[in-house]
C-alpha atoms as a PDB file:
ATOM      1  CA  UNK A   1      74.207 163.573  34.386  1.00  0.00           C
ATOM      2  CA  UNK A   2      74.068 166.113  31.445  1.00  0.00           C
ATOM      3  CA  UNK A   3      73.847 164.625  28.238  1.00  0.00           C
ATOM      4  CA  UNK A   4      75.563 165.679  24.511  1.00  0.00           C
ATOM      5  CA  UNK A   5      72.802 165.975  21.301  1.00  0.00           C
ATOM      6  CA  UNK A   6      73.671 162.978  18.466  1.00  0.00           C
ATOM      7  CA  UNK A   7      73.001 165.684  16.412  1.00  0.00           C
ATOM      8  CA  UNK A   8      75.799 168.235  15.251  1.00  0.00           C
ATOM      9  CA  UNK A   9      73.847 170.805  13.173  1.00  0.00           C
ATOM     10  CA  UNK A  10      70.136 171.523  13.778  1.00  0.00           C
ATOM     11  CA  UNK A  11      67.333 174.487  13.015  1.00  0.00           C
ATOM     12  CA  UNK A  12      69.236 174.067   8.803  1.00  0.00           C
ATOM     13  CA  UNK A  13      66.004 176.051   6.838  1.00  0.00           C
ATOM     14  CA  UNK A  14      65.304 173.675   4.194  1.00  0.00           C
ATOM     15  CA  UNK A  15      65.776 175.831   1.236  1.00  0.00           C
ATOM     16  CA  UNK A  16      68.254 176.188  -1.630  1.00  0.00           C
ATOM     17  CA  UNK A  17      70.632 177.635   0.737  1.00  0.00           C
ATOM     18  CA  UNK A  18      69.980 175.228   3.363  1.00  0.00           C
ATOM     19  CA  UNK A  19      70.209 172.309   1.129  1.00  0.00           C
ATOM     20  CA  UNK A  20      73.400 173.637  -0.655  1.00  0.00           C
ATOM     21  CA  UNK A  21      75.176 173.533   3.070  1.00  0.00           C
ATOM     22  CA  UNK A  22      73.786 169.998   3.538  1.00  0.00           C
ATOM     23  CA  UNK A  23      75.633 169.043   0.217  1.00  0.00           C
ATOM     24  CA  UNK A  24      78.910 170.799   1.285  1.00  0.00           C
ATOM     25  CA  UNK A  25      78.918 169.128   4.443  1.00  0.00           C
ATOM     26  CA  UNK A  26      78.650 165.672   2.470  1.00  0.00           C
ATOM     27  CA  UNK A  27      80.948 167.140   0.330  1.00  0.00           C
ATOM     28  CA  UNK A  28      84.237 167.943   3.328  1.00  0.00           C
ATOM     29  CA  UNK A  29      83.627 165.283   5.869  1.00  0.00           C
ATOM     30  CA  UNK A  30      86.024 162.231   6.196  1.00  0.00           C
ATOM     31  CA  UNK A  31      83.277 159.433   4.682  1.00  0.00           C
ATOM     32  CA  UNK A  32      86.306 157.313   6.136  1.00  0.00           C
ATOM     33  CA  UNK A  33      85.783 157.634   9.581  1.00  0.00           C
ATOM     34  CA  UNK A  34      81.730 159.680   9.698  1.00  0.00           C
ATOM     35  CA  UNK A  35      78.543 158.719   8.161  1.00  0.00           C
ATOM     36  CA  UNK A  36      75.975 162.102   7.664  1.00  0.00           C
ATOM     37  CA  UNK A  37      72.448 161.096   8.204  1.00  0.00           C
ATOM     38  CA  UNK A  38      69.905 164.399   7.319  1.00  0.00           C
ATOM     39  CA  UNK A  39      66.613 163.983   8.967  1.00  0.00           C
ATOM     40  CA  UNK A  40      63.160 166.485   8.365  1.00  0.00           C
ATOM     41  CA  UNK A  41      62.753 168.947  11.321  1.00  0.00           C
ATOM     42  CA  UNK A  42      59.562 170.477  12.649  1.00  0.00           C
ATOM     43  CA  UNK A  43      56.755 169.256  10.014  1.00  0.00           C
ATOM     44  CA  UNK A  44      55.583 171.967   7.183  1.00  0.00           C
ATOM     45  CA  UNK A  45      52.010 173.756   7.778  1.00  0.00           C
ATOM     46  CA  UNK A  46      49.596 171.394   6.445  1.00  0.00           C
ATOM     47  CA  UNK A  47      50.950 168.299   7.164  1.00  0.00           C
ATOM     48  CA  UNK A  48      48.941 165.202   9.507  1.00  0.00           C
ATOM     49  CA  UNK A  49      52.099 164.248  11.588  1.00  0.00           C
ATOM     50  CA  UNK A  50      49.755 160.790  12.196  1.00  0.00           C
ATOM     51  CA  UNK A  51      50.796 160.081   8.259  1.00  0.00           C
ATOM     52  CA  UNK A  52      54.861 159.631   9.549  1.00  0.00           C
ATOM     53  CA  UNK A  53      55.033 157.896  12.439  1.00  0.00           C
ATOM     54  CA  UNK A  54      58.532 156.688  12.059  1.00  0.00           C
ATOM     55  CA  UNK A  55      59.499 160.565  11.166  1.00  0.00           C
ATOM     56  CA  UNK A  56      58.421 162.841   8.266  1.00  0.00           C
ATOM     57  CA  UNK A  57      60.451 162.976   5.283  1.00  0.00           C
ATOM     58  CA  UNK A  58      62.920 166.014   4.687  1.00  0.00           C
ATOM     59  CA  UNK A  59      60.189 167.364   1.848  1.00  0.00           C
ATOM     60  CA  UNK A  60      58.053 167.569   4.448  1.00  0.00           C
ATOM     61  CA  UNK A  61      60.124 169.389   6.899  1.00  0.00           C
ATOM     62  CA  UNK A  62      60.232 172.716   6.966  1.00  0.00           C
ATOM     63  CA  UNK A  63      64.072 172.643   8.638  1.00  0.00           C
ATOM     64  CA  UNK A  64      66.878 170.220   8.327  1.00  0.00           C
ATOM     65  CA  UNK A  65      69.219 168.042  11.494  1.00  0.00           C
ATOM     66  CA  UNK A  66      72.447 167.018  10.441  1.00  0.00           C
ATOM     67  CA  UNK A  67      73.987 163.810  12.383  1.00  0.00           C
ATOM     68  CA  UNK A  68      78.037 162.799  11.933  1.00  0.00           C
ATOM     69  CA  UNK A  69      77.946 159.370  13.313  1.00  0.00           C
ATOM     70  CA  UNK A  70      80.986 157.899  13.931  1.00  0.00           C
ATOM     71  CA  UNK A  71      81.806 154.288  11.905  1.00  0.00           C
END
């Protein structure tokens, strides 16, 4: 059995333009009936990935994963 991703957008560069899509996404979706959750994606050069263990921070991240979780 095949499953779906929980996440709708993913591989978002964090960057101005990246983040300025994350905002217009908050922005347009129906806060009625979806919650967004952004999480960090793939950990920036540099970084100990043993200093996160329950995920590293978007600031860290060098791309952005967009979730639309149903309420």
């Amino acid at each position: 059995m095949k499953t779906t991703p929980r996440y709708h957008f993913s591989e978002i560069p964090n960057d101005e333009e990246g983040r300025e899509f994350l905002r217009l996404i908050r922005k347009y979706t129906n806060r009625e009936r979806y919650k967004v959750v952004a999480k960090g994606q793939h950990l920036a050069a540099g970084e100990n990935w043993r200093l996160h263990q329950y995920g590293q921070p978007i600031s860290k991240s060098t791309h952005i994963r967009v979730y639309l979780n149903k309420k």
